[in-house]
Protein backbone atom coordinates (compact mmCIF):
# COMPACT_ATOMS: atom_id res chain seq x y z
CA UNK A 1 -74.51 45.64 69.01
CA UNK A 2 -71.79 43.09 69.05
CA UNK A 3 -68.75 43.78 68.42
CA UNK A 4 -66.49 43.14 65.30
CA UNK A 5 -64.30 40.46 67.15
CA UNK A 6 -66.94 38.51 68.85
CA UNK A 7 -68.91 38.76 65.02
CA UNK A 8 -65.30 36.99 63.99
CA UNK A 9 -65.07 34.73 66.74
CA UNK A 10 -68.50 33.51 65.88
CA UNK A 11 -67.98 32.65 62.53
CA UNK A 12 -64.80 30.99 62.93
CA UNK A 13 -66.31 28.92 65.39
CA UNK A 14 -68.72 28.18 63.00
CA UNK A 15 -66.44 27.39 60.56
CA UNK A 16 -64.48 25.21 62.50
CA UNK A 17 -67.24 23.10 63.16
CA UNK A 18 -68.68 23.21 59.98
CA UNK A 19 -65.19 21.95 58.52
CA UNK A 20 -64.98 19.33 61.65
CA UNK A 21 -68.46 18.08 60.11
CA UNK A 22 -67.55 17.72 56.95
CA UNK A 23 -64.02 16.00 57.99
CA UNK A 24 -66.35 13.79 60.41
CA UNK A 25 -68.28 12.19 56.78
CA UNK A 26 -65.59 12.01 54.51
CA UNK A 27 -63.94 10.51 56.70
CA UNK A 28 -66.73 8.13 57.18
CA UNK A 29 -66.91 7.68 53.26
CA UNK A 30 -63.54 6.94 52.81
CA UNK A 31 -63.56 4.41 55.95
CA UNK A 32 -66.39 2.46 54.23
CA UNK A 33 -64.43 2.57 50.76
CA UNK A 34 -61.41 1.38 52.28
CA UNK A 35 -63.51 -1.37 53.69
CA UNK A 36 -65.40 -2.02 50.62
CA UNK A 37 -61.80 -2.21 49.08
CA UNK A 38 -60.86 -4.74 51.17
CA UNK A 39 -63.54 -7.01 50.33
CA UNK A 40 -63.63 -6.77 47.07
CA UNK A 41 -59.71 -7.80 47.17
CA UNK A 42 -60.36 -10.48 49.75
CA UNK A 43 -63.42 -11.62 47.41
CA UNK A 44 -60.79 -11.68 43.83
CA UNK A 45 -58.36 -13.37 46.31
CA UNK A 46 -60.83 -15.73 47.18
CA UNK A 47 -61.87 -15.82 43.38
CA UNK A 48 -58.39 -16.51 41.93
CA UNK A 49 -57.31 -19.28 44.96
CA UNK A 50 -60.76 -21.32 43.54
CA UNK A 51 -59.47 -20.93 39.66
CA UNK A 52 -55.90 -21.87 40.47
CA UNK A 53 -57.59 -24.68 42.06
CA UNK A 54 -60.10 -25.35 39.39
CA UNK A 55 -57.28 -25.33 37.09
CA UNK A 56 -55.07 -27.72 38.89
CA UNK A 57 -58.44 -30.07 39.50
CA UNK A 58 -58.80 -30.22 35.92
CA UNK A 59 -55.02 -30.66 34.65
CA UNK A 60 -55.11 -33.77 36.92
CA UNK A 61 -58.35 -35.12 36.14
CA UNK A 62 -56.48 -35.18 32.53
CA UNK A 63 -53.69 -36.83 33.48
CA UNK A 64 -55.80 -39.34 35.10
CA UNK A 65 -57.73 -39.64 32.21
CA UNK A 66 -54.55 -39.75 29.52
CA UNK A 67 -53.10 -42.69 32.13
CA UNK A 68 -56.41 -44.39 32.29
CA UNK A 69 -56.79 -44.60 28.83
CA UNK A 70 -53.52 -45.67 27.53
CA UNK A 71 -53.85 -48.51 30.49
CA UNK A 72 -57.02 -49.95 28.93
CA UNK A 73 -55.75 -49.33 25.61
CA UNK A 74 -53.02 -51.39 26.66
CA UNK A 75 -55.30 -54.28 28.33
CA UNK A 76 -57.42 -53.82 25.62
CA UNK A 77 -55.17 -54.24 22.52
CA UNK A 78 -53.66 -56.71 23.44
CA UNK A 79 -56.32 -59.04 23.64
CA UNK A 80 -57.52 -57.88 20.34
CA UNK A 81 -54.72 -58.70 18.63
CA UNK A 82 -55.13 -62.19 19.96
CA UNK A 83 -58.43 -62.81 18.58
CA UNK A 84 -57.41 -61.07 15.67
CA UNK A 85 -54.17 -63.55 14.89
CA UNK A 86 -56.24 -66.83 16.16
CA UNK A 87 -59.30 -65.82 13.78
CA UNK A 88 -57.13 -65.59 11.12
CA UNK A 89 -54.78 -68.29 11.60
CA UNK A 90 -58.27 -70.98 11.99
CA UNK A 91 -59.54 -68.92 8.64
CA UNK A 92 -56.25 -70.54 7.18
CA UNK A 93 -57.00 -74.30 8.77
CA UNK A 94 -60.56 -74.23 7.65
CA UNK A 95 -60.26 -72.68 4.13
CA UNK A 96 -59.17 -75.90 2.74
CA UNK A 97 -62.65 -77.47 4.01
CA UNK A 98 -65.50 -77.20 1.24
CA UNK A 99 -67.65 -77.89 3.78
CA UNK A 100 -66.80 -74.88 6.31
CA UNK A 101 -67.45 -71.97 4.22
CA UNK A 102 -70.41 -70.43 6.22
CA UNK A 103 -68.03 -71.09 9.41
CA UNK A 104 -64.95 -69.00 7.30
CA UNK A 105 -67.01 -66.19 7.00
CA UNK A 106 -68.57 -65.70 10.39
CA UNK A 107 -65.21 -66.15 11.62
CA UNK A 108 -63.70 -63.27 8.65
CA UNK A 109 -66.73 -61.17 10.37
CA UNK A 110 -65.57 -61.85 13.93
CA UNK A 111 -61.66 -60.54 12.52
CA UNK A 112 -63.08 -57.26 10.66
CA UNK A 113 -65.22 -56.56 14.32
CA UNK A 114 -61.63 -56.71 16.10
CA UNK A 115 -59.69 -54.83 13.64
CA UNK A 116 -62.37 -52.05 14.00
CA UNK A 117 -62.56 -51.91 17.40
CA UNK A 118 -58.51 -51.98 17.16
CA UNK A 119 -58.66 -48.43 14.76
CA UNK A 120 -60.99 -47.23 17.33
CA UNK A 121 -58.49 -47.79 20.30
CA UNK A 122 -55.66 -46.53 18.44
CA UNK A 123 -57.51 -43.35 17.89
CA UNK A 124 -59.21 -42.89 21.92
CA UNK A 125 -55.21 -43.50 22.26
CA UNK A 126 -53.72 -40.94 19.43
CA UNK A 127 -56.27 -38.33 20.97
CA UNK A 128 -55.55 -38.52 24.02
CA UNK A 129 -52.00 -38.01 23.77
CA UNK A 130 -52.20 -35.22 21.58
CA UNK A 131 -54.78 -33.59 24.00
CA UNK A 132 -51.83 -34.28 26.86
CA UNK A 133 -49.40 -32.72 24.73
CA UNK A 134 -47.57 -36.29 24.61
CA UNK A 135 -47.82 -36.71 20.65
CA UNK A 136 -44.85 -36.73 18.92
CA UNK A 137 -43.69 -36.06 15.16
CA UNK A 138 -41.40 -37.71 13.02
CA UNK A 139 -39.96 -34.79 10.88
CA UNK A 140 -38.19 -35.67 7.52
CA UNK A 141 -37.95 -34.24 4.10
CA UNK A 142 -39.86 -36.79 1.39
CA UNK A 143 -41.20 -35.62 -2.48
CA UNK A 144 -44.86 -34.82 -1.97
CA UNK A 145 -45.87 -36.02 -5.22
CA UNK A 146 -44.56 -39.59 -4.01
CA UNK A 147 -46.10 -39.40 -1.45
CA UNK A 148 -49.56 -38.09 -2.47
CA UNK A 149 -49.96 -41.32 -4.95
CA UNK A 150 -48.92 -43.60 -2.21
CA UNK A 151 -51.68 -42.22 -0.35
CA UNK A 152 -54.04 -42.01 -3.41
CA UNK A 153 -53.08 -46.08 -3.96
CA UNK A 154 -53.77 -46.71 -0.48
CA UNK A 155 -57.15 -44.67 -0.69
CA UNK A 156 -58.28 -46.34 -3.96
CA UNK A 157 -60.57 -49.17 -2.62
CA UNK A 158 -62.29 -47.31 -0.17
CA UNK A 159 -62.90 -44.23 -2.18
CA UNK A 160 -64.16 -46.45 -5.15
CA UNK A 161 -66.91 -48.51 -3.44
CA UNK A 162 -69.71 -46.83 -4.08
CA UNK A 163 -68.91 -46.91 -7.40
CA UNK A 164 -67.11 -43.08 -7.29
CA UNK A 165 -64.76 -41.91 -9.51
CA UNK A 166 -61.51 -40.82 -7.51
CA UNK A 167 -58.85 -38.25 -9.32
CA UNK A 168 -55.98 -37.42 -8.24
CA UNK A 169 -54.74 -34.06 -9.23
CA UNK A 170 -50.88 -32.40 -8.65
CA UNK A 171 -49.14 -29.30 -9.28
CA UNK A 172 -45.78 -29.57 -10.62
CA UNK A 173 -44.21 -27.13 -8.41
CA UNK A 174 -44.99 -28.87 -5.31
CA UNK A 175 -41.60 -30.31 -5.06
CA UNK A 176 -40.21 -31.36 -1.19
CA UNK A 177 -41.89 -30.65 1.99
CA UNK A 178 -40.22 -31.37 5.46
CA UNK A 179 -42.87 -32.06 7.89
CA UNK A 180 -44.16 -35.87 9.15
CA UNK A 181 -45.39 -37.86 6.53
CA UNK A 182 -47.14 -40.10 8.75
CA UNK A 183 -49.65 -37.77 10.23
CA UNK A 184 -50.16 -36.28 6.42
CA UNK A 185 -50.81 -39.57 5.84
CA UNK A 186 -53.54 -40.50 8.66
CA UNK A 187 -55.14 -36.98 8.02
CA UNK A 188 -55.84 -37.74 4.26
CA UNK A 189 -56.45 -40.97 4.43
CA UNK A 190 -59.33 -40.15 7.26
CA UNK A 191 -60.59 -37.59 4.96
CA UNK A 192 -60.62 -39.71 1.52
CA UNK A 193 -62.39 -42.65 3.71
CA UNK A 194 -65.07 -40.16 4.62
CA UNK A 195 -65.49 -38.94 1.57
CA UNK A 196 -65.69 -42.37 0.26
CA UNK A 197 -68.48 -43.01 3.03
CA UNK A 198 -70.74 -40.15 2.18
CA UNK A 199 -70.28 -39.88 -1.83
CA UNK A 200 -72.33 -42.55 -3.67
CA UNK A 201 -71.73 -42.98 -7.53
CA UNK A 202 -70.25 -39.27 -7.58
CA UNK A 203 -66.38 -37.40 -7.89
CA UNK A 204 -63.80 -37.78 -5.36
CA UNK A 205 -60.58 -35.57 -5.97
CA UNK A 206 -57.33 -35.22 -4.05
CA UNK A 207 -54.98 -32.16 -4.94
CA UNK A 208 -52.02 -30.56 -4.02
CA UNK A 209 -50.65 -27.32 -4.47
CA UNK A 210 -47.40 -25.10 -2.86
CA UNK A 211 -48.77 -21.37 -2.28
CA UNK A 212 -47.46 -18.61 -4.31
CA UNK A 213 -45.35 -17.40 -0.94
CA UNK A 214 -43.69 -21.42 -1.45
CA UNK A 215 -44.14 -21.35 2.40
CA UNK A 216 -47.05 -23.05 2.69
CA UNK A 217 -48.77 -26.58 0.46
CA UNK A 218 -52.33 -27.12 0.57
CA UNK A 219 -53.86 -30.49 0.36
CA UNK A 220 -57.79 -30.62 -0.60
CA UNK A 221 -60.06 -33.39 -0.54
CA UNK A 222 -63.40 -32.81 -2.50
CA UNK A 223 -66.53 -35.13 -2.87
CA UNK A 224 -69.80 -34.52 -4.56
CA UNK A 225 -71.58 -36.67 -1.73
CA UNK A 226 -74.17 -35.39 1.07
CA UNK A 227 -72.87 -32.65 1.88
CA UNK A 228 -73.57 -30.99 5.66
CA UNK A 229 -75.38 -28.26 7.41
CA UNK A 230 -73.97 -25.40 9.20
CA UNK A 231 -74.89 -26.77 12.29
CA UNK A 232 -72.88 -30.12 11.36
CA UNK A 233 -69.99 -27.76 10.40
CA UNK A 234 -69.49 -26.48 13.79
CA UNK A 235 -68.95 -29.37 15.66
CA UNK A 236 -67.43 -31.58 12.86
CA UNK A 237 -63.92 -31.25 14.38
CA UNK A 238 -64.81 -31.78 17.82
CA UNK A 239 -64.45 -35.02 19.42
CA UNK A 240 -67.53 -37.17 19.41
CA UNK A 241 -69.13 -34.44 17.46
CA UNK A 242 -70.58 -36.10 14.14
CA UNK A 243 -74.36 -37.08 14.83
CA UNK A 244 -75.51 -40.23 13.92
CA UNK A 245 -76.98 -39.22 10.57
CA UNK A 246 -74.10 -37.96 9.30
CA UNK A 247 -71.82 -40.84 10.48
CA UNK A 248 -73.76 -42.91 9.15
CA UNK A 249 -72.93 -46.06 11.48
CA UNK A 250 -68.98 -45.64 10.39
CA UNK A 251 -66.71 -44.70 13.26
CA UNK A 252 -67.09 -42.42 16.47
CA UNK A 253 -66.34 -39.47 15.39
CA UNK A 254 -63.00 -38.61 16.25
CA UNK A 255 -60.94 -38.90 13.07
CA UNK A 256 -61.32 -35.05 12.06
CA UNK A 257 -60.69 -34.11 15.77
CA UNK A 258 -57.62 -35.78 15.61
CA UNK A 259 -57.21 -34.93 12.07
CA UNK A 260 -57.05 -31.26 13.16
CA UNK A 261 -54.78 -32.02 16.49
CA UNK A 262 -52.52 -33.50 13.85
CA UNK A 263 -52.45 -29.97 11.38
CA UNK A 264 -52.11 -27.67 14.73
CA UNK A 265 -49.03 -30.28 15.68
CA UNK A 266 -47.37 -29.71 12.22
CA UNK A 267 -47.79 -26.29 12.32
CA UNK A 268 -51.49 -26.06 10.05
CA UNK A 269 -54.94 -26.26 9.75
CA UNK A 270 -57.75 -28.08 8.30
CA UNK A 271 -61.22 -26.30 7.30
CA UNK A 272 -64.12 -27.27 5.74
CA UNK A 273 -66.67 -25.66 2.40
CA UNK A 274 -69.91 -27.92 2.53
CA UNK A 275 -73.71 -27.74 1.88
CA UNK A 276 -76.23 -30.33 1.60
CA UNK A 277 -76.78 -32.54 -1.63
CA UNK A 278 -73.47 -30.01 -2.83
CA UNK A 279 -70.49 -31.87 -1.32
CA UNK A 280 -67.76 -30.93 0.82
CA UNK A 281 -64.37 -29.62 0.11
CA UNK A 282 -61.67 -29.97 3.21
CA UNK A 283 -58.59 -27.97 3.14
CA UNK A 284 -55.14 -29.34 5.18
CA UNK A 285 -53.06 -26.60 5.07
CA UNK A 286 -49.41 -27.01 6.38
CA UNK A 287 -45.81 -24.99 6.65
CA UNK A 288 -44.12 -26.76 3.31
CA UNK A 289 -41.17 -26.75 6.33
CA UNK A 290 -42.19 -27.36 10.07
CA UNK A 291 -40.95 -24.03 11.82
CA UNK A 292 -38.92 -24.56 15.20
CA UNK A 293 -41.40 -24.50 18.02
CA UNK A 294 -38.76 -23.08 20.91
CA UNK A 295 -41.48 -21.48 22.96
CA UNK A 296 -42.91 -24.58 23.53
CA UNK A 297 -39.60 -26.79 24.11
CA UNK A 298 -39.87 -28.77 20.69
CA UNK A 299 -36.74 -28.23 18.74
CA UNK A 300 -36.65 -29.44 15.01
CA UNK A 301 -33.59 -29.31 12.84
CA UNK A 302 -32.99 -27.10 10.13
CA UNK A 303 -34.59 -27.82 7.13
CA UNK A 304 -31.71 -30.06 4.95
CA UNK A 305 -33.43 -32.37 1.45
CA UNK A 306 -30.56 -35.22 3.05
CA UNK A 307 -30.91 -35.40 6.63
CA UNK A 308 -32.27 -37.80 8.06
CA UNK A 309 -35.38 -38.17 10.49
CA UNK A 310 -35.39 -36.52 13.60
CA UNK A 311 -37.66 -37.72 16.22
CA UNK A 312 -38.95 -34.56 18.00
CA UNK A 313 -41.15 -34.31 21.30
């Protein structure tokens, strides 16, 4: 019979090497963790060196884009303008001649092709700079009702020629905004001349209205025309993103892109309420004072009714 020490000895040996065992695996599993560790850091590093590079790839494919397109809207304006003056100036010379009418209007054709392919220039151009963060605003306090039937004046032919009837509608209270009256101007001007494009003999409205907070004034532009789907809807503000159907042969499609680069600029918004064979009502909502953007290095004055513009960038 053995012996009470030996019976100890035995089972501390045993222990021992069960315990050595054990110490042997873990070990092992925490070896293989480590390693696994390891490559799953060397894979994220590997991850986040090709999206820093991604990311620097595509900020200066866009700056290669923004240059190439103001170059060739540079090389391309100007020879615009050329035809532009010339076709006019030989409309002048040949006006007087009974017998050149047919000539006078091919050549009043040839002058409306330039002056389009001009607007759509300017607005490649206007997009690309505000996509490049280059767009700048002209901040001033003006009288909103002035300026809403300046723009309604200006609107009037185009909304009218299919035979619409175009209202415009204030609100008293609107009083003074301080913001850039020429990009208020471009956005409701683009969205009268579409509503004036897609609303045959029906209503075309422009309103404005200060919110009860008096921090905010909401411009809306309704129609009674065509109307869109859902599907239109979603891309309507992207560029290029109008189908053919809905443009109707009239422009590219980047008016309400830039429309809305214009409202995020100043602060705003624009959205959109439509359904087919309904009409569609656009909202431009804006700060009734443009707030100072400091985080993003634009500083704009305080807001004073007298003082003068201030060019901000």
């Amino acid at each position: 019979m053995a012996s009470p020490s030996s019976v100890f000895v035995a089972v501390f040996a045993a222990t021992t090497i069960c315990s050595a065992w054990l110490a042997w695996v873990y070990a092992g599993r925490a070896a293989k963790a480590r390693a696994a560790a390891a490559d799953e850091k060397r894979r994220f590093l590997e991850a986040q060196g090709l999206l820093e590079r991604t990311r620097e790839a595509a900020e200066e494919a866009n700056r290669a884009k923004s240059l190439f397109l103001a170059n060739m809207s540079h090389e391309l304006r100007t020879p615009l303008h050329a035809i532009i003056d010339y076709g006019m100036m030989a409309v002048e010379v040949l006006e007087a001649d009974e017998e050149a009418g047919e000539l006078t209007g091919d050549l009043r054709r040839i002058v409306g092709a330039a002056r389009h392919l001009l607007a759509v220039i300017d607005a490649v151009l206007d997009l690309s700079r505000a996509e490049a963060g280059q767009m700048r605003l002209l901040v001033e306090s003006f009288d909103v009702t002035a300026a809403m039937r300046e723009i309604a004046d200006a609107a009037s032919p185009f909304v009218a020629a299919n035979d619409n009837v175009f209202e415009l509608q204030l609100d008293r209270g609107v009083g003074v905004m301080r913001s850039d009256p020429t990009k208020l101007r471009q956005i409701l001007l683009n969205l009268l001349s579409n509503a004036g494009k897609h609303t045959e003999r029906g209503r075309i409205s422009l309103s404005a209205e200060r919110s009860p907070d008096a921090n905010w004034i909401l411009f809306t532009v309704r129609d009674t025309g065509s109307g869109m789907t859902a599907d239109q809807q979603r891309v309507l503000f992207q560029p290029f993103g109008v189908d053919a159907e809905h443009a109707q042969g009239n422009g590219i499609g980047l008016g309400l892109a830039l429309s809305r680069r214009f409202c995020a600029l100043m602060g705003g918004d624009i959205t959109v309420e439509s359904a087919p064979g309904v009409g569609s009502t656009f909202t431009v909502r804006l700060p009734a004072a443009i707030p100072e953007f400091a985080a993003s290095g634009v500083f704009i004055a305080p807001p004073a009714p007298s003082a003068p513009p201030v060019l901000v960038s």
